[in-house]
Protein backbone atom coordinates (compact mmCIF):
# COMPACT_ATOMS: atom_id res chain seq x y z
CA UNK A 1 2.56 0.04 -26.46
CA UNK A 2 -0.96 0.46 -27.98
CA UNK A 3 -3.00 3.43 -26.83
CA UNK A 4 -6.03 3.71 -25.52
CA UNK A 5 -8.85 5.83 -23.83
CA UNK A 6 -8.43 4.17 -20.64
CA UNK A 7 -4.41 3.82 -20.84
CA UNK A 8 -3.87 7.50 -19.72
CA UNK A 9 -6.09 6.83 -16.57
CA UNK A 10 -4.19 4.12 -15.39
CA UNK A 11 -1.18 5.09 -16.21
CA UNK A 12 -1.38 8.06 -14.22
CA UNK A 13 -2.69 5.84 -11.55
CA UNK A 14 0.71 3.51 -11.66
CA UNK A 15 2.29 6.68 -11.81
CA UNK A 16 1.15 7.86 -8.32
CA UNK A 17 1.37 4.57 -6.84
CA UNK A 18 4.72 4.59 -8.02
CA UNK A 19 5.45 8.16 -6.39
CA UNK A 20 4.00 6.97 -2.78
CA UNK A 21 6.65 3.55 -3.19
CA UNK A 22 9.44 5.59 -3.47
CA UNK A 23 8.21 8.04 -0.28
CA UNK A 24 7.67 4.66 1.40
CA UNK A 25 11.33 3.51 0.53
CA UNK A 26 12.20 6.47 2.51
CA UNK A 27 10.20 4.66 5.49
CA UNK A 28 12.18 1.38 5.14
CA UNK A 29 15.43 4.07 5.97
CA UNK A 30 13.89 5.35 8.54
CA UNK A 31 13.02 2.24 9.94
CA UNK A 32 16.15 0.97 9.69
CA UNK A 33 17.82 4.24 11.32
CA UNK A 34 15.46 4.33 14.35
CA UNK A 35 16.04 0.23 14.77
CA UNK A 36 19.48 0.84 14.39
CA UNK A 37 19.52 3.74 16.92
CA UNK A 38 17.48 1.58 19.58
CA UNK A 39 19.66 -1.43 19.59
CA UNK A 40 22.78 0.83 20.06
CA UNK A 41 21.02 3.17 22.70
CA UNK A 42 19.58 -0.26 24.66
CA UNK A 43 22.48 -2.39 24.50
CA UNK A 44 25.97 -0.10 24.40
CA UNK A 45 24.28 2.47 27.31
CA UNK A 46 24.54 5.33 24.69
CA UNK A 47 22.47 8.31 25.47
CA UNK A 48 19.16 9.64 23.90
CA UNK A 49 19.04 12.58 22.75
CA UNK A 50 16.83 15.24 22.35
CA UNK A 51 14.32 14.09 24.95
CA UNK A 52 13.61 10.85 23.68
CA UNK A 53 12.94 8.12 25.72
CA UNK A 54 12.74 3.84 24.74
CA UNK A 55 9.26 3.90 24.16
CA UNK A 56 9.12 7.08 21.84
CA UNK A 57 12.06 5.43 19.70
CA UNK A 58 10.06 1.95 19.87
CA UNK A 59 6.49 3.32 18.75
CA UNK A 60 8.53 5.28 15.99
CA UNK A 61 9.75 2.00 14.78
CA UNK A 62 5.96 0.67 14.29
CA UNK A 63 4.80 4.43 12.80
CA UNK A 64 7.58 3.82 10.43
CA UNK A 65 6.42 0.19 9.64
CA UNK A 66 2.69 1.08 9.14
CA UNK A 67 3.69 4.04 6.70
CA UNK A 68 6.02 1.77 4.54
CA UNK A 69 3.27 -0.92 4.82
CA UNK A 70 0.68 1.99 3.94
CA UNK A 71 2.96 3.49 1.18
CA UNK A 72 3.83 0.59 -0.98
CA UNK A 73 0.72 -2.08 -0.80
CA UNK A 74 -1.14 -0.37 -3.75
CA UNK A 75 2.21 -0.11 -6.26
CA UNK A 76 2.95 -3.90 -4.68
CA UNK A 77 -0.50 -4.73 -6.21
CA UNK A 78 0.20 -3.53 -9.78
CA UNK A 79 3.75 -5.29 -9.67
CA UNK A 80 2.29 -8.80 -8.83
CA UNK A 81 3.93 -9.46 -5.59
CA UNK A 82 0.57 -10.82 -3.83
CA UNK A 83 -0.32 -14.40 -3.65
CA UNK A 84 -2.55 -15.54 -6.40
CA UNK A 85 -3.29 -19.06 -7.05
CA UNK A 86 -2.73 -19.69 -10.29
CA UNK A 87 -3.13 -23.29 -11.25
CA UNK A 88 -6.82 -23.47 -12.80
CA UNK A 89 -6.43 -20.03 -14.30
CA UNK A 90 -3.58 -20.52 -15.80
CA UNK A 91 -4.88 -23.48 -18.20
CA UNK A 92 -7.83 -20.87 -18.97
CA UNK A 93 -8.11 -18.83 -22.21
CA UNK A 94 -6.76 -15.19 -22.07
CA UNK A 95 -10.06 -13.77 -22.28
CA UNK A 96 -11.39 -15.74 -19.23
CA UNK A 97 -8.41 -14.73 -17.22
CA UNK A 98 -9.07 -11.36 -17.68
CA UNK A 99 -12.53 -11.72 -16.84
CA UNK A 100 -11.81 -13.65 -14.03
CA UNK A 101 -9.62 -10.78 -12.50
CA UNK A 102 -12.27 -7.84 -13.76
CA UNK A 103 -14.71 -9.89 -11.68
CA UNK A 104 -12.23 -10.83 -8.41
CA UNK A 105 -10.99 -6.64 -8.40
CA UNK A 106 -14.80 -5.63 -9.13
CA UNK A 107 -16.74 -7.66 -6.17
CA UNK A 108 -13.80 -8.33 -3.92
CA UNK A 109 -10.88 -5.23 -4.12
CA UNK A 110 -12.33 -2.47 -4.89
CA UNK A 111 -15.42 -2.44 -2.09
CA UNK A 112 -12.66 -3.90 -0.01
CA UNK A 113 -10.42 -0.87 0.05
CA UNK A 114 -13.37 1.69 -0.49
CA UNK A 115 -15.05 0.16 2.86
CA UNK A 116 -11.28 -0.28 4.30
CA UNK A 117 -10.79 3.87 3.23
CA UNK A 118 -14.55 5.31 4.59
CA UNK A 119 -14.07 3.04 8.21
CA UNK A 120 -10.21 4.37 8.14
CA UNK A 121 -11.03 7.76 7.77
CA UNK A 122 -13.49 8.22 10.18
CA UNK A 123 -10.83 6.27 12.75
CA UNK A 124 -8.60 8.62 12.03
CA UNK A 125 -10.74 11.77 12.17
CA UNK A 126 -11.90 10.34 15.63
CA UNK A 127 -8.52 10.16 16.45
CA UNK A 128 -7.59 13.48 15.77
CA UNK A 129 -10.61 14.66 17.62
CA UNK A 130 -9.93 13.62 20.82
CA UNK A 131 -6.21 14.50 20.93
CA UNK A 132 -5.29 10.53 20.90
CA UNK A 133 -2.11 10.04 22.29
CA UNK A 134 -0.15 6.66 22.97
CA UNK A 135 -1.46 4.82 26.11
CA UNK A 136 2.07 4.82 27.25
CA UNK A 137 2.38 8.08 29.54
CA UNK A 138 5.74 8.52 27.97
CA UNK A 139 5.40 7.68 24.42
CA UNK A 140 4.08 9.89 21.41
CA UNK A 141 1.56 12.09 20.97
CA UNK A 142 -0.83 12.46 17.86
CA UNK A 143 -1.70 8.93 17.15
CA UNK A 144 -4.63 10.53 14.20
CA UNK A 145 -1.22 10.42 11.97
CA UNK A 146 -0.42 7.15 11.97
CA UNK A 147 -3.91 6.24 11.80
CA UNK A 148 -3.78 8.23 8.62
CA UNK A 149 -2.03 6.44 6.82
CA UNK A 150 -4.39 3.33 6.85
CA UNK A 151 -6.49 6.04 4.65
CA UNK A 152 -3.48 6.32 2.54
CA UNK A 153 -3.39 2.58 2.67
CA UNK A 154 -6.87 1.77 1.48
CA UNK A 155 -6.89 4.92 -0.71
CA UNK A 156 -3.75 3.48 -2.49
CA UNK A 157 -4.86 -0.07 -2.64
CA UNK A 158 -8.50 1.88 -4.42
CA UNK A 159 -6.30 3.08 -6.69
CA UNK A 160 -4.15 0.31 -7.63
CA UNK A 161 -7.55 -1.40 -8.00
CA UNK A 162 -8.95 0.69 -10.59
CA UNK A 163 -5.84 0.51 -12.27
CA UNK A 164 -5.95 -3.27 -12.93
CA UNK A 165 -9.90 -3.32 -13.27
CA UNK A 166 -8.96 -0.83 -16.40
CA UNK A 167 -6.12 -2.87 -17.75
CA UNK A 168 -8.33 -5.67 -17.01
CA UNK A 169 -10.77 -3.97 -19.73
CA UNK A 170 -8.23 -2.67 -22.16
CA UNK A 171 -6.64 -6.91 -22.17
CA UNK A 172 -10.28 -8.18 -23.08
CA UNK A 173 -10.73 -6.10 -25.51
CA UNK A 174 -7.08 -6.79 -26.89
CA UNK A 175 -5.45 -3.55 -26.29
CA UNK A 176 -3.31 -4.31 -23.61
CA UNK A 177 0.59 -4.22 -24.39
CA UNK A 178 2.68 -7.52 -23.25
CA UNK A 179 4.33 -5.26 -20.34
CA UNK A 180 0.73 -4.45 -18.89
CA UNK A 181 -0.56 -8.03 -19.64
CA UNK A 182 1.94 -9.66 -17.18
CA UNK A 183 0.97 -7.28 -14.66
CA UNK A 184 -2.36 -7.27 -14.92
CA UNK A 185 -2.46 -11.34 -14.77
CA UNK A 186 0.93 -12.42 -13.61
CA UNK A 187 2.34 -15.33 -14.44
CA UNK A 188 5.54 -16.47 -15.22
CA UNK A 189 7.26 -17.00 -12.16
């Protein structure tokens, strides 16, 4: 792998999005625990416990959706798993196809998820400020959390962002390793 100035930055970056994946894998179990839990509660007349009632364990399931959702977008984004449309750039030279994404992460991505974090975070700070609770009378309370982690979202998504724009960099200049090249244009599906 060559090194280069900006390969510690990003690397750290893919390192952090990595870290919030594998807390959002933890989500997925969740999720699949509290589903699991409701279907057996709903449909074999097993008891709730500890207060809960239907809609606590349902809005739990959709907290636990948003924070996977929130936790793994910005690692999904340096892995290659969103939709790109690759037939015209694909026939294009290397150096174009890097230019091409420098130019799609620096007008469309990152003022995307910078807007997306600023609007997010003052959601969830309003949120927090006025006690939000669910509209349901007997569902949860302190809604400001799960608004927070569409700042995490956009915040990750920033960072997964700048990641790319700087392997972006480091591939037209020619010092991107094959590993990074693939995810930083994709390709060979």
């Amino acid at each position: 792998m060559n090194k280069t100035a900006l390969s510690p930055i990003y690397n750290t970056l893919d390192w952090v999005l990595a870290w919030a994946a594998r807390i959002g894998a933890v989500a997925m179990v969740a999720l699949i625990a509290i589903t699991m839990y409701d279907v057996l509660t709903r449909y074999f007349s097993i008891p709730k416990f500890a207060g809960l009632n239907s809609t606590m364990v349902q809005e739990s399931e959709y907290w636990a959706h948003g924070i996977l959702f929130a936790l793994v977008m910005g690692y999904g984004l340096t892995k290659q798993v969103h939709v790109r449309i690759d037939l015209l750039r694909d026939i294009m030279p290397r150096k174009v196809q890097y230019a091409m994404e420098i130019f799609g992460l620096l007008i469309f991505l990152i003022p995307f998820a910078y807007i997306g974090t600023i609007y997010c975070y003052t959601y969830a700070v309003k949120s927090f400020v006025d006690g939000e609770v669910s509209p349901s009378t007997v569902g949860l309370t302190n809604i400001w959390l799960l608004k927070s982690t569409l700042v995490m979202m956009f915040g990750l998504l920033l960072f997964a962002g700048v990641s790319q724009f700087l392997k972006a960099i480091d591939g037209l200049l020619g010092n991107l390793s094959t590993e990074n090249e693939a995810r930083v244009l994709g390709g060979g599906h």
